[in-house]
C-alpha atoms as a PDB file:
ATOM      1  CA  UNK A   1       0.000   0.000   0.000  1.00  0.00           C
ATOM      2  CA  UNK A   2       2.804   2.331   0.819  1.00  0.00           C
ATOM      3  CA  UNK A   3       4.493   1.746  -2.716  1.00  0.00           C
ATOM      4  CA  UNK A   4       1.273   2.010  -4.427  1.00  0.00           C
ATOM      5  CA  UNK A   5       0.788   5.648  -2.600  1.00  0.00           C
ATOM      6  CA  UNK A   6       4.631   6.506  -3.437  1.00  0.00           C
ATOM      7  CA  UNK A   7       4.305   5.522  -7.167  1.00  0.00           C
ATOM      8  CA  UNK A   8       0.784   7.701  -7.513  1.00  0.00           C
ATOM      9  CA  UNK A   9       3.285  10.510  -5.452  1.00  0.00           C
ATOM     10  CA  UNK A  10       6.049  10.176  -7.629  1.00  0.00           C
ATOM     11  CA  UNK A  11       3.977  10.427 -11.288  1.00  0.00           C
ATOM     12  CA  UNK A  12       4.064  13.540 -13.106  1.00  0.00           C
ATOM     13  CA  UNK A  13       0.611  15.711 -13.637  1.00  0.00           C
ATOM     14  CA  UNK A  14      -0.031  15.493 -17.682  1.00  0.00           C
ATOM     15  CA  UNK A  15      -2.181  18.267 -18.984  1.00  0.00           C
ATOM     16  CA  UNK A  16      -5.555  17.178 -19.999  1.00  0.00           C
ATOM     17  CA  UNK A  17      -6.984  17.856 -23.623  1.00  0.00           C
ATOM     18  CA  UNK A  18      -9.282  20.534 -22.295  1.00  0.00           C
ATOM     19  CA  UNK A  19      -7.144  22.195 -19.893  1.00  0.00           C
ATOM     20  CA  UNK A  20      -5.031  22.816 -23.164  1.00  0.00           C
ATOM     21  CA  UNK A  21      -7.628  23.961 -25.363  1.00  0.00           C
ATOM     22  CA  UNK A  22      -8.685  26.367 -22.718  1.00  0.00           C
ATOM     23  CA  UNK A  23      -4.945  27.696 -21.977  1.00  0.00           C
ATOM     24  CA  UNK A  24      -4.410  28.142 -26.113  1.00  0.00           C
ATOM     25  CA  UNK A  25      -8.084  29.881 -26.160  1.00  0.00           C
ATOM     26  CA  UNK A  26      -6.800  32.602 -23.038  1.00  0.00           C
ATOM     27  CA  UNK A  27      -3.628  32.999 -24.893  1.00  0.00           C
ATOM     28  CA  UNK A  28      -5.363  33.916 -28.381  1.00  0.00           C
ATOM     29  CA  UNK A  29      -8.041  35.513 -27.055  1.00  0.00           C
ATOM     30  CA  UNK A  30      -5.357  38.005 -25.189  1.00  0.00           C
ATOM     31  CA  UNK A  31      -3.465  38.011 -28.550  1.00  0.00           C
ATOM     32  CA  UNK A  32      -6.172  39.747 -29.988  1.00  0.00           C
ATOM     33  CA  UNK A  33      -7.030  42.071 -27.874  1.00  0.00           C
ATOM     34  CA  UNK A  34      -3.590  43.441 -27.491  1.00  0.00           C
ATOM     35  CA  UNK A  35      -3.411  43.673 -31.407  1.00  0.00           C
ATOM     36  CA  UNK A  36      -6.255  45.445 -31.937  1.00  0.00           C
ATOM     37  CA  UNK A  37      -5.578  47.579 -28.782  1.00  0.00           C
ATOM     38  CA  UNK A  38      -3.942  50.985 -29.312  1.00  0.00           C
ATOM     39  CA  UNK A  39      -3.626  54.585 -27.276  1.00  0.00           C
ATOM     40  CA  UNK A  40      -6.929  55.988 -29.068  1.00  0.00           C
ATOM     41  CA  UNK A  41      -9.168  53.990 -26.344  1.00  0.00           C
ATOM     42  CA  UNK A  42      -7.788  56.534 -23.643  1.00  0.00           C
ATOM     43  CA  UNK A  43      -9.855  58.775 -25.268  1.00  0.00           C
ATOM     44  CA  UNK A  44     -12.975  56.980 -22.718  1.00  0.00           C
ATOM     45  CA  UNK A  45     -10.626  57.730 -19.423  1.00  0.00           C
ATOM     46  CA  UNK A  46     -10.100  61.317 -21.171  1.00  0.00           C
ATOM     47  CA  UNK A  47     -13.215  62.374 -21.033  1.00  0.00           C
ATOM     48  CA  UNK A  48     -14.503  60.580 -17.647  1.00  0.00           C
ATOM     49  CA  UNK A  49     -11.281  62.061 -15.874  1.00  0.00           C
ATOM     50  CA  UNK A  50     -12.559  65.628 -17.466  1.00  0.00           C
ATOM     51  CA  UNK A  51     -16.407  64.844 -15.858  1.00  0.00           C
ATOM     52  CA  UNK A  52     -14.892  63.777 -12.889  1.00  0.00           C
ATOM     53  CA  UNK A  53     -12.876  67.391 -12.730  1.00  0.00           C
ATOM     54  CA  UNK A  54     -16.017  68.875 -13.887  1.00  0.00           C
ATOM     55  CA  UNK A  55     -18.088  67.777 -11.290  1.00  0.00           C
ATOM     56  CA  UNK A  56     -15.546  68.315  -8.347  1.00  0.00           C
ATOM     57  CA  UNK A  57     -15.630  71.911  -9.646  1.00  0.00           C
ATOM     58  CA  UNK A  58     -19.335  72.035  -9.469  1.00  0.00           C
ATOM     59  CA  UNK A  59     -19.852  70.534  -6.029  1.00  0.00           C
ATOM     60  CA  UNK A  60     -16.718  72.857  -4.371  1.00  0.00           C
ATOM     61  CA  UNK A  61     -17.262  75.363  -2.214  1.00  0.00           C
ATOM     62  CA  UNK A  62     -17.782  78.965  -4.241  1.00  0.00           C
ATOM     63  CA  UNK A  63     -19.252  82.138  -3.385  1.00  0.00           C
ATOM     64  CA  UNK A  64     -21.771  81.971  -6.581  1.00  0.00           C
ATOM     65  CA  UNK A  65     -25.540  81.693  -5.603  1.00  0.00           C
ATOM     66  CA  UNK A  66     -26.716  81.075  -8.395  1.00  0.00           C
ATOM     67  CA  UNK A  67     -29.823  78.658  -8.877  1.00  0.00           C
ATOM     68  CA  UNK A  68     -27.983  76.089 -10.888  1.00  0.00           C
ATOM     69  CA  UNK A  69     -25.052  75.904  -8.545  1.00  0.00           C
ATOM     70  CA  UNK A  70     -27.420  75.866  -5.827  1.00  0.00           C
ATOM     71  CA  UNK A  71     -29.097  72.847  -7.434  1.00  0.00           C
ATOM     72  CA  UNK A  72     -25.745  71.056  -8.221  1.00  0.00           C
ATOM     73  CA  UNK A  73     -24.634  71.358  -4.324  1.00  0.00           C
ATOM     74  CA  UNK A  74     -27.665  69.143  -3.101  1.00  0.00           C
ATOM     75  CA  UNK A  75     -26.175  66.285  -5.404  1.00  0.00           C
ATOM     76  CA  UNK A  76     -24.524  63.893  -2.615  1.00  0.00           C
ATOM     77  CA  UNK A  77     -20.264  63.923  -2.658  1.00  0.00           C
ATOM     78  CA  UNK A  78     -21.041  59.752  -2.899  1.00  0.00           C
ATOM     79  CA  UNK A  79     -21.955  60.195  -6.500  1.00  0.00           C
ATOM     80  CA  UNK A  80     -18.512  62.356  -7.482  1.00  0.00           C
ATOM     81  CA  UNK A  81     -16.449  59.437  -5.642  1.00  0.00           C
ATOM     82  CA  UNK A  82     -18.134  56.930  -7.748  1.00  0.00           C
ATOM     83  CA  UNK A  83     -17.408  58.511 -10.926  1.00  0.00           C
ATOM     84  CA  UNK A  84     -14.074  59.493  -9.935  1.00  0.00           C
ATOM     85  CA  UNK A  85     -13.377  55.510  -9.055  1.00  0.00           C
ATOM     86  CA  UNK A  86     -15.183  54.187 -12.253  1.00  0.00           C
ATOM     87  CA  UNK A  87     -12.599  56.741 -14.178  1.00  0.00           C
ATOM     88  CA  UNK A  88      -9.534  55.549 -11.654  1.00  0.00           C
ATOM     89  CA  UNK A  89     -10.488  51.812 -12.634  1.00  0.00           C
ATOM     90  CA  UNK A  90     -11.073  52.728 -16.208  1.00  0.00           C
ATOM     91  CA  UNK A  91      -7.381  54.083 -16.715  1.00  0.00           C
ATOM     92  CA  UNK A  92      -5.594  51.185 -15.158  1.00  0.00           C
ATOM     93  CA  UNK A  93      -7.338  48.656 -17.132  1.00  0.00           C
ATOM     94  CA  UNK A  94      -6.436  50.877 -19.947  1.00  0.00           C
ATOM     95  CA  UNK A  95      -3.020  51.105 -19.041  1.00  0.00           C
ATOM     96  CA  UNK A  96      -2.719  47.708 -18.217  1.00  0.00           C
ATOM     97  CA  UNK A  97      -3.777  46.369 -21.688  1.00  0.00           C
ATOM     98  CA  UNK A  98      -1.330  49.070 -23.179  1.00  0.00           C
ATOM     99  CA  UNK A  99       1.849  48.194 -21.336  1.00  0.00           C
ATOM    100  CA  UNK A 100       1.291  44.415 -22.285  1.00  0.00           C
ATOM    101  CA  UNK A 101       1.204  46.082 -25.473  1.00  0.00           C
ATOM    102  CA  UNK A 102       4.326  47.653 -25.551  1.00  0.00           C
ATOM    103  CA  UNK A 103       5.794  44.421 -23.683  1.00  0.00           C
ATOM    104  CA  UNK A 104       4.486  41.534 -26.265  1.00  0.00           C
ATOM    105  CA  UNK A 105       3.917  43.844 -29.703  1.00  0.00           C
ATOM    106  CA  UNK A 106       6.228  46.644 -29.539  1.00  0.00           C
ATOM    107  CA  UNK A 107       6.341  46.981 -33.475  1.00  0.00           C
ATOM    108  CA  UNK A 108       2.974  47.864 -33.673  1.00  0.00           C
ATOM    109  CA  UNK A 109       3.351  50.497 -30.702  1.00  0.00           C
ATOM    110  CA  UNK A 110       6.602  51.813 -32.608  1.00  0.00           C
ATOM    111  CA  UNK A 111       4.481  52.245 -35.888  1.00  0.00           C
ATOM    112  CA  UNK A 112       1.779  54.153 -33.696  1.00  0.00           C
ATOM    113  CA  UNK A 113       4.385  56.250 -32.157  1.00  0.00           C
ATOM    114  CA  UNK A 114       5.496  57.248 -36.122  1.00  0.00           C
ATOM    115  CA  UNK A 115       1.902  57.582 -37.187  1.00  0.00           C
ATOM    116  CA  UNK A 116       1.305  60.749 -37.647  1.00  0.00           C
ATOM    117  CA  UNK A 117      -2.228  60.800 -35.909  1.00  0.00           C
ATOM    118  CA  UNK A 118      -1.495  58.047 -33.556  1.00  0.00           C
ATOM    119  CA  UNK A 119       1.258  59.560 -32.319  1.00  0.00           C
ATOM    120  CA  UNK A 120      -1.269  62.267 -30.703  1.00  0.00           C
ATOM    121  CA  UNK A 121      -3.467  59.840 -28.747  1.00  0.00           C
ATOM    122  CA  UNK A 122      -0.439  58.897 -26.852  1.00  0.00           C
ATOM    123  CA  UNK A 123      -0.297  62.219 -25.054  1.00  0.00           C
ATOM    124  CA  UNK A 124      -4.172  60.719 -24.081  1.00  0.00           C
ATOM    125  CA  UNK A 125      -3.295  58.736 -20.783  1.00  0.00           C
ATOM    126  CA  UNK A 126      -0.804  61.403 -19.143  1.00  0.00           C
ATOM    127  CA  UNK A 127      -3.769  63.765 -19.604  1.00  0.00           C
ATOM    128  CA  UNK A 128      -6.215  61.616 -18.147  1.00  0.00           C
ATOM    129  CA  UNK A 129      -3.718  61.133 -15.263  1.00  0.00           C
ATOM    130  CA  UNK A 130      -3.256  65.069 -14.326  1.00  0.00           C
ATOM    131  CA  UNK A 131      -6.796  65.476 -14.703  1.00  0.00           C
ATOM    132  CA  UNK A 132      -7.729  62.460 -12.175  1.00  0.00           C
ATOM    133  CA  UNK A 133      -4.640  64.021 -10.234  1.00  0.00           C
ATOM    134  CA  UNK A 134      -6.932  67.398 -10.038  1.00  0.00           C
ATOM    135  CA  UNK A 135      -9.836  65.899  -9.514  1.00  0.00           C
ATOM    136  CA  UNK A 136      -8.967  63.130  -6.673  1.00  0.00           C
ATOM    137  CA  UNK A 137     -10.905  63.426  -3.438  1.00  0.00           C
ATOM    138  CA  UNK A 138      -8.062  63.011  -1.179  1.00  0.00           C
ATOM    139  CA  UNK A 139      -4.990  64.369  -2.756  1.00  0.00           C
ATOM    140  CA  UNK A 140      -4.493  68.231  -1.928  1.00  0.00           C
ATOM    141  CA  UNK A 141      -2.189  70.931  -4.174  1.00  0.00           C
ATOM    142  CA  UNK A 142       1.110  72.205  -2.418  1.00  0.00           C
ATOM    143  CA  UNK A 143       1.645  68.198  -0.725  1.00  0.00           C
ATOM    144  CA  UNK A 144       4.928  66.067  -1.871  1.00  0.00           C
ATOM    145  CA  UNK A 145       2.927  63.003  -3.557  1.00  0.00           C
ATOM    146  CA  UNK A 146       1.380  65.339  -5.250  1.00  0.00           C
ATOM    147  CA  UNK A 147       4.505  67.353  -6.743  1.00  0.00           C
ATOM    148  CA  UNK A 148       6.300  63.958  -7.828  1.00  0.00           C
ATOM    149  CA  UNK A 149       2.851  62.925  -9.421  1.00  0.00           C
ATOM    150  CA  UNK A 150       2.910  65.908 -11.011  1.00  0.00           C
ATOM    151  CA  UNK A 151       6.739  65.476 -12.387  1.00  0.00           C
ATOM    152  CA  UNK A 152       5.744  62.107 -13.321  1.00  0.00           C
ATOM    153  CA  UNK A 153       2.474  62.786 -15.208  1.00  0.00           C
ATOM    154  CA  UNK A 154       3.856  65.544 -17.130  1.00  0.00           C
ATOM    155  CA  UNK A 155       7.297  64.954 -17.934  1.00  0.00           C
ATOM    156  CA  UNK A 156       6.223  62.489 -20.903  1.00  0.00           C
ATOM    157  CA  UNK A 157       3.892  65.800 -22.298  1.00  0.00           C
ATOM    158  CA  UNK A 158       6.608  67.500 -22.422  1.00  0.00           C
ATOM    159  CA  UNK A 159       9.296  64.904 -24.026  1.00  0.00           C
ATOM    160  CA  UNK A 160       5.987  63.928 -26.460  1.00  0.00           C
ATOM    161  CA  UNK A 161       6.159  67.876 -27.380  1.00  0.00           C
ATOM    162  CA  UNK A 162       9.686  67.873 -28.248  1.00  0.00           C
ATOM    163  CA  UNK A 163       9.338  64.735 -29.984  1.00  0.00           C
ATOM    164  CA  UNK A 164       6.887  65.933 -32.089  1.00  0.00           C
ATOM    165  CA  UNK A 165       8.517  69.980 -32.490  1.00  0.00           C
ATOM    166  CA  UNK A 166      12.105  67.761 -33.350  1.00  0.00           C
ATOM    167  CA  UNK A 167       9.667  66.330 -36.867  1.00  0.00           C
ATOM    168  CA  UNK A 168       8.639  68.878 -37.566  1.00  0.00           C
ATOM    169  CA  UNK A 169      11.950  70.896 -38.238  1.00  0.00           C
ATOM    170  CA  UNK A 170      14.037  67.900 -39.197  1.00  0.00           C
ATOM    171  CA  UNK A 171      11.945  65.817 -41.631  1.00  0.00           C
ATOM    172  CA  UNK A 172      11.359  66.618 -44.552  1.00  0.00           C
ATOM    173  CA  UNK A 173       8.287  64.004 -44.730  1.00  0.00           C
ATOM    174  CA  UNK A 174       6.859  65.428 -41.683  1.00  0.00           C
ATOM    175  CA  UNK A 175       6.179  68.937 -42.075  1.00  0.00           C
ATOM    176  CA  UNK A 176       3.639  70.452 -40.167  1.00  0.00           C
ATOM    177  CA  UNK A 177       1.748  71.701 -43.297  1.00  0.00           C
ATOM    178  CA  UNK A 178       1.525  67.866 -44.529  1.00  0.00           C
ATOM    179  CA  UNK A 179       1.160  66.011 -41.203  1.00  0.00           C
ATOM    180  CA  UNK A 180      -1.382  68.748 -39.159  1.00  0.00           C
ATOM    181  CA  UNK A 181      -4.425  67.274 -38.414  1.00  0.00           C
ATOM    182  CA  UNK A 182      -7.460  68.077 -35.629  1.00  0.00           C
ATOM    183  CA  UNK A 183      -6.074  65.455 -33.545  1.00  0.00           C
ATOM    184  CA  UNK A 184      -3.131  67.704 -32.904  1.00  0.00           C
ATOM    185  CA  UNK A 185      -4.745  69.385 -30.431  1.00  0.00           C
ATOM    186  CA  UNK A 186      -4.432  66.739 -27.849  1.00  0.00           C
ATOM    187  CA  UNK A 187      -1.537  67.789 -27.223  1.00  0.00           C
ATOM    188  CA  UNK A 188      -2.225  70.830 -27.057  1.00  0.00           C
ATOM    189  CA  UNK A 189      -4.687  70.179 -24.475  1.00  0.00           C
ATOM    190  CA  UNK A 190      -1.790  68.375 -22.991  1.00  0.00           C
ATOM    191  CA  UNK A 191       0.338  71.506 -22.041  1.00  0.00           C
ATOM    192  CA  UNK A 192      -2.592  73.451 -20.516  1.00  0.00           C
ATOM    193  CA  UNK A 193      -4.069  70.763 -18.589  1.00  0.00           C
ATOM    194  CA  UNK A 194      -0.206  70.747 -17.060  1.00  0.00           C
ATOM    195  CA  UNK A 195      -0.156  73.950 -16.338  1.00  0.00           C
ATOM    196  CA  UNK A 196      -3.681  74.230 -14.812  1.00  0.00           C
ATOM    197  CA  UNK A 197      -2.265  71.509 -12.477  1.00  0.00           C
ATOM    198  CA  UNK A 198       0.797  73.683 -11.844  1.00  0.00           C
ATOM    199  CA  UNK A 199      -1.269  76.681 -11.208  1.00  0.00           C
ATOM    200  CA  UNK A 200      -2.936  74.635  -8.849  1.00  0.00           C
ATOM    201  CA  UNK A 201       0.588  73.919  -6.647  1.00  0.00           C
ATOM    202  CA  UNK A 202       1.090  77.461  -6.937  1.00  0.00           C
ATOM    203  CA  UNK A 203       3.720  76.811  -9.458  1.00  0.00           C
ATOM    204  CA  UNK A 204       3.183  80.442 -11.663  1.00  0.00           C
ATOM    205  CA  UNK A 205       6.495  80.422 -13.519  1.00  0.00           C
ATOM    206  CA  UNK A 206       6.004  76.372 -14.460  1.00  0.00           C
ATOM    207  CA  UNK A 207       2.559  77.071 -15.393  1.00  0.00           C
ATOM    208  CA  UNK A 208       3.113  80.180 -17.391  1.00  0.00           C
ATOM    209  CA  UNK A 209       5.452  78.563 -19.642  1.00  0.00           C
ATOM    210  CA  UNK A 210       3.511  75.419 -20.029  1.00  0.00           C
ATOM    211  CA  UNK A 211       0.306  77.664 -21.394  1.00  0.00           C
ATOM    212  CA  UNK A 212       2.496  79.708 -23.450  1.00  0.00           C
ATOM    213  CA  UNK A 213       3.772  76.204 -24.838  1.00  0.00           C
ATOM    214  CA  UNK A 214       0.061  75.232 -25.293  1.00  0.00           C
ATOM    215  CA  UNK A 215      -1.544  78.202 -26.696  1.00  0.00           C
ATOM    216  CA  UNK A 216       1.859  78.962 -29.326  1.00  0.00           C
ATOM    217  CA  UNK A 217       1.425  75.500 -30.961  1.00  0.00           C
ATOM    218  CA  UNK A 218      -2.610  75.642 -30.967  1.00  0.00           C
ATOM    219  CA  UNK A 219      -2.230  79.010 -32.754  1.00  0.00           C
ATOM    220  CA  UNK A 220       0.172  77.628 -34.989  1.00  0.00           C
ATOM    221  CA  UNK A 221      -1.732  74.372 -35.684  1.00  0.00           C
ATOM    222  CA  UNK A 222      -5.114  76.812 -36.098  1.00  0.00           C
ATOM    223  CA  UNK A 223      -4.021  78.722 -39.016  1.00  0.00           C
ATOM    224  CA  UNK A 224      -2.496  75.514 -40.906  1.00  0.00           C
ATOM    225  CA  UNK A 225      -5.508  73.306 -40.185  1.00  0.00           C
ATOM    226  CA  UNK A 226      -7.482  76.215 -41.847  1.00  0.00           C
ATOM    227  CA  UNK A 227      -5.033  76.669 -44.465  1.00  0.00           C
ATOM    228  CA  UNK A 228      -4.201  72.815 -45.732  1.00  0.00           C
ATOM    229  CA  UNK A 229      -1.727  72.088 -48.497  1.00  0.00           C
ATOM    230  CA  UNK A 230      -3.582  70.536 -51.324  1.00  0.00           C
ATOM    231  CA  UNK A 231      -2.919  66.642 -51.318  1.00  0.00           C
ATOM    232  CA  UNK A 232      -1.962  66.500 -47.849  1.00  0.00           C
ATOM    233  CA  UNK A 233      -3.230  63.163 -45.579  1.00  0.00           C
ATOM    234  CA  UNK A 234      -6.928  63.485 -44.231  1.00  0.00           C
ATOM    235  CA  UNK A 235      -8.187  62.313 -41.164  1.00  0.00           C
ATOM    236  CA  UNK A 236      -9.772  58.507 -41.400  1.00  0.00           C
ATOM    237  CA  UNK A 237     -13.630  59.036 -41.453  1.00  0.00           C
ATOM    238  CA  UNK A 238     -13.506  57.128 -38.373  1.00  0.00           C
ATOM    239  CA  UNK A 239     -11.866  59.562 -36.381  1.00  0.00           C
ATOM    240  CA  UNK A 240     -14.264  62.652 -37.246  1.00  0.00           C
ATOM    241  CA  UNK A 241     -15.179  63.260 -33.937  1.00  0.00           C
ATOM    242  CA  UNK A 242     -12.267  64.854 -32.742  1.00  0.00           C
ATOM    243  CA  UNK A 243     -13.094  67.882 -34.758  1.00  0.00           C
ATOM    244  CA  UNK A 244     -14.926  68.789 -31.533  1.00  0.00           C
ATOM    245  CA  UNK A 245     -11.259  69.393 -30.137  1.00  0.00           C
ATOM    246  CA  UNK A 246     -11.480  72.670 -31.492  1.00  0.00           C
ATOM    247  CA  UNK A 247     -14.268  73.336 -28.434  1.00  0.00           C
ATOM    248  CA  UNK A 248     -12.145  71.582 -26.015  1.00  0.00           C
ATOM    249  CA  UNK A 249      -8.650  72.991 -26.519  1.00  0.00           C
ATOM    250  CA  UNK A 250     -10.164  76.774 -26.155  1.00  0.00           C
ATOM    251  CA  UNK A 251     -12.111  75.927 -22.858  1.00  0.00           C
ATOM    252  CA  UNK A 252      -9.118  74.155 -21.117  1.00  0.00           C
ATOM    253  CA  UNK A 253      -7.132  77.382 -21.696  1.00  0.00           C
ATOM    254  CA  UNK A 254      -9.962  79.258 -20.183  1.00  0.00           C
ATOM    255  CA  UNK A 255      -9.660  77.169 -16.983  1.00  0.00           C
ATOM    256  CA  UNK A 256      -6.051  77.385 -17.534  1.00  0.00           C
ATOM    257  CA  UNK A 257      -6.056  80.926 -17.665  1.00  0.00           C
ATOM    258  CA  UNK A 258      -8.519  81.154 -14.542  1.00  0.00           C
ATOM    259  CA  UNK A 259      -6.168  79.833 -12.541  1.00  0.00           C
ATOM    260  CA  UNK A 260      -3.023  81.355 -13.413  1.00  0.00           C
ATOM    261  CA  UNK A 261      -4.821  84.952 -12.889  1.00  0.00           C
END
């Protein structure tokens, strides 16, 4: 009886038929999710990280009386923390899926990152984290986790901007004029959602120059999206809804603006 239990000990564990199947259908099933994955899908935690700004705004203490701010202020804080998790959750899935990405199919990040519209949508998730940064109910402005956050959130804006500036007045296939397209904007929206943060610390200087930075390459990218070169690239029907950028990058550098003054 003893041997019987030693040679039952002592035999290896073989992987059933199923259990296979089922590994190889998790593995391809991941496969294609990462492959048809790319930064454009942070466009969902950009705009619930700019609700969940927009409704910490709204539910803050102000001196306007106003009937609609009056009627905003009997919403319950419990619905603002829920929104701000579901956007918190959001961008680390998101991010997630996207360093996987970069870990397992790095050619096809590379080729976004030389795209010259994907290239934009990677500014996406270092926006949506300075805005959840600004909007989080229990970080406060002028604290040390909040500086480095800060330093690490926009750091990658910046190098992105420099990035992009550097193709523009080195490559001859990558002229503004040729390459300009609404979805430029982003980062755009990029530098003044930094330097609204900044104003926030009480960083002036930092957030002067990051609003300058902003509002110098939207003015630049306004007139040549208004005045396109004949045959350059056009935007994928697909992606028409970013020509409602034009609204956004204006009102961030209103809000910008606000709290630099």
């Amino acid at each position: 009886m003893i041997r019987s239990m030693a040679s039952q000990r002592s035999q290896p564990v073989v992987n059933t038929p199923q259990s296979s199947r089922f590994t190889d259908r998790i593995k391809r099933s991941l496969s294609s999710i990462l492959t048809k994955f790319h930064a454009g899908y942070f466009r969902i935690s950009l705009s619930l990280g700019g609700q969940a700004l927009l409704w910490k705004t709204l539910i803050g203490p102000t001196h306007d009386k106003s009937t609609l701010r009056h009627l905003v202020h009997k919403f319950h804080p419990t619905a603002f923390l829920v929104l701000w998790s579901f956007a918190l959750f959001t961008l680390i899935l998101l991010s997630l899926l996207y360093i996987l990405r970069c870990l397992f199919y790095f050619k096809m990040v590379k080729a976004e990152f030389l795209h010259h519209v994907g290239v934009n949508y990677l500014f996406a998730p270092w926006i949506s984290w300075l805005l959840l940064l600004q909007s989080a109910p229990f970080a406060t402005p002028k604290t040390t986790s909040y500086y480095v956050l800060w330093w690490f959130f926009a750091v990658p804006v910046v190098a992105l901007d420099v990035k992009i500036y550097g193709q523009w007045f080195t490559k001859g296939k990558k002229f503004l004029s040729t390459v300009a397209n609404p979805t430029s904007q982003i980062s755009v929206i990029g530098n003044l959602v930094g330097a609204l943060a900044a104003a926030s610390m009480g960083w002036k200087e930092s957030a002067v120059c990051l609003f300058s930075l902003g509002m110098v390459h939207y003015l630049v990218l306004l007139v040549t999206l208004y005045q396109r070169f004949s045959g350059s690239d056009r935007i994928p029907a697909m992606l028409r809804p970013v020509f409602f950028l034009f609204f956004a990058a204006p009102s961030v550098a209103s809000l910008a603006w606000e709290s630099i003054t």
